[in-house]
Protein backbone atom coordinates (compact mmCIF):
# COMPACT_ATOMS: atom_id res chain seq x y z
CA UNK A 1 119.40 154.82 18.17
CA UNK A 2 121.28 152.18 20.50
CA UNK A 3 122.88 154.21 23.52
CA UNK A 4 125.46 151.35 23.39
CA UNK A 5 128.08 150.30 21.12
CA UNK A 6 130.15 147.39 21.53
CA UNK A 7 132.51 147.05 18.60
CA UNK A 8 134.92 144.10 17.96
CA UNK A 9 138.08 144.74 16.07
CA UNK A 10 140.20 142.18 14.73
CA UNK A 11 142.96 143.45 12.14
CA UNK A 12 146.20 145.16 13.42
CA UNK A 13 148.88 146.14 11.68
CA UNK A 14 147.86 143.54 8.94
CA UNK A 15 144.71 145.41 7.69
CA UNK A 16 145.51 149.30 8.66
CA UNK A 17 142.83 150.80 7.18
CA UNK A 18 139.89 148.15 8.89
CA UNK A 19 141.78 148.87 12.40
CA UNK A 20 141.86 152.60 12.35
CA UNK A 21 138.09 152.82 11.09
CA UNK A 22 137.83 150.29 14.45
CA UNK A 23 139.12 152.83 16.71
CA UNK A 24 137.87 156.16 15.04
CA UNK A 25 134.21 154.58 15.56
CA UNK A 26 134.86 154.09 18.56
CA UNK A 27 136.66 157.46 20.02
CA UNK A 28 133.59 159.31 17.71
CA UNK A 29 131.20 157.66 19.97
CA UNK A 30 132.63 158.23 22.98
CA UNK A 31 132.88 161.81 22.32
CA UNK A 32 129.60 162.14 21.12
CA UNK A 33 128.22 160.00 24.39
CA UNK A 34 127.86 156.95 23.36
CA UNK A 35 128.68 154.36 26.15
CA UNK A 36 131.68 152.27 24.15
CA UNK A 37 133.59 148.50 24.19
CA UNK A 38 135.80 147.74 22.27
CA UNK A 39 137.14 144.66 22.18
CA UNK A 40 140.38 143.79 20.98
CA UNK A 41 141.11 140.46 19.09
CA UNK A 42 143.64 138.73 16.53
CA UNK A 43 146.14 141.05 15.65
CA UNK A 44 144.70 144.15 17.41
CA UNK A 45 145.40 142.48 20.60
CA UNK A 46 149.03 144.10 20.39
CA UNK A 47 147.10 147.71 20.74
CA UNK A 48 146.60 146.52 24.79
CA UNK A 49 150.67 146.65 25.00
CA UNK A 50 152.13 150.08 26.02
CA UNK A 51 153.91 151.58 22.90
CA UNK A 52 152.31 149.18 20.36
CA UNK A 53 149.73 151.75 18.77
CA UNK A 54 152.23 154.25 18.70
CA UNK A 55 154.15 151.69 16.19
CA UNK A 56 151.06 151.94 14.29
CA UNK A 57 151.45 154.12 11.06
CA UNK A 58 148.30 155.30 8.51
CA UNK A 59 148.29 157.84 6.29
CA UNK A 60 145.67 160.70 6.64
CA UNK A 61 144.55 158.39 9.79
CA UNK A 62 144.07 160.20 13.48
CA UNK A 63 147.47 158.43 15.77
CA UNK A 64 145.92 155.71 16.93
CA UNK A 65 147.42 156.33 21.11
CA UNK A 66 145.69 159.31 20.95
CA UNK A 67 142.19 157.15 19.51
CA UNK A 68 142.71 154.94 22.00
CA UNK A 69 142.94 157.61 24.89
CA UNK A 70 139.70 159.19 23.84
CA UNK A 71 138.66 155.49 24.60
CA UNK A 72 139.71 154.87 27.62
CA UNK A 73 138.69 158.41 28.67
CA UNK A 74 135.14 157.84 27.85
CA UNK A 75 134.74 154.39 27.32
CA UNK A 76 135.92 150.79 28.26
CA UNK A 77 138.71 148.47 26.29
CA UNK A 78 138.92 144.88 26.54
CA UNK A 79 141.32 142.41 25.24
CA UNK A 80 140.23 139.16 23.86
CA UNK A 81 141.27 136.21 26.96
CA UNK A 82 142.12 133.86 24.29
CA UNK A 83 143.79 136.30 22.12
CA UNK A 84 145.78 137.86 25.15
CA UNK A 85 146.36 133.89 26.04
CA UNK A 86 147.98 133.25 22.35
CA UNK A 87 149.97 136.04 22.52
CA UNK A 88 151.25 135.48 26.15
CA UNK A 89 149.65 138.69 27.45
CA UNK A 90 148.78 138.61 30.91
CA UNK A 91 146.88 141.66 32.74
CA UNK A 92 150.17 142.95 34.14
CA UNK A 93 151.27 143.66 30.66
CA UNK A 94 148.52 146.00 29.49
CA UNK A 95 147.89 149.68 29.70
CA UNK A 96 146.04 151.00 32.41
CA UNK A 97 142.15 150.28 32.30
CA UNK A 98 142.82 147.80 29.52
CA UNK A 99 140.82 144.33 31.04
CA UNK A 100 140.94 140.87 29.91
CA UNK A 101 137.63 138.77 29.26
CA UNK A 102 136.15 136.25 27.10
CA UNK A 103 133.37 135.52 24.85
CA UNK A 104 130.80 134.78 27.66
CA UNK A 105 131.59 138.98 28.50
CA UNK A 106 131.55 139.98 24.90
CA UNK A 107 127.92 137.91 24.24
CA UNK A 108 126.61 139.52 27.17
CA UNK A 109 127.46 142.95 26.31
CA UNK A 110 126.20 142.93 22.52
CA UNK A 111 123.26 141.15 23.86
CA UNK A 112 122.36 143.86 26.36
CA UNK A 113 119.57 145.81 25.51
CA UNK A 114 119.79 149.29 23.49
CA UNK A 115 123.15 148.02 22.03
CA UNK A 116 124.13 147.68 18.69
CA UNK A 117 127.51 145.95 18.18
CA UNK A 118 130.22 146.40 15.29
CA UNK A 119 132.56 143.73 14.01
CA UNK A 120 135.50 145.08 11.88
């Protein structure tokens, strides 16, 4: 079993149900010790604004600020440069421990070995 998991979510609010299985993956892991990235990208870029996953609304889903604490608690989050760049996000505008990289970071990291990496 990989000991890493980078996962790569790109819906938002435009496909609920493929962003919160995103982020539950991803808090499960890090609570079960499983070093975690996840990246943000597209329309899950938002998520890296304070208040934005707290707009964020799925029935029968875990609150997605509270997925994304588990997260950050255990694990590391990343928004997309070009994303964050297209959106006119800029490091002082996201949470705390919230960084901004690009591909080069996310190839590297899903590359590395005894890491499987997710796409949703």
């Amino acid at each position: 079993m990989a000991k890493k998991l980078v996962i790569k979510v790109t819906a938002g609010a435009d496909a609920p149900e493929r962003c919160s299985q995103a982020f539950t993956v991803a808090a499960v892991a890090a609570a079960s010790g499983v070093e975690v990235s996840l990246w943000l990208t597209g329309e899950s870029a938002w998520f890296a604004l304070p208040g934005r996953a707290a707009e964020f609304e799925l029935p029968h889903a875990a609150p997605l600020p509270d997925l994304i604490e588990s997260i950050r608690a255990a694990g590391r989050i990343t928004l997309c440069t070009q994303c964050a760049a297209r959106r006119d996000i800029t490091q002082d505008d996201v949470i705390d421990g919230v960084r901004i990289a690009g591909a080069q970071v996310f190839v590297q990291e899903s590359l590395a070995d005894d890491t499987q990496a997710l796409v949703y």
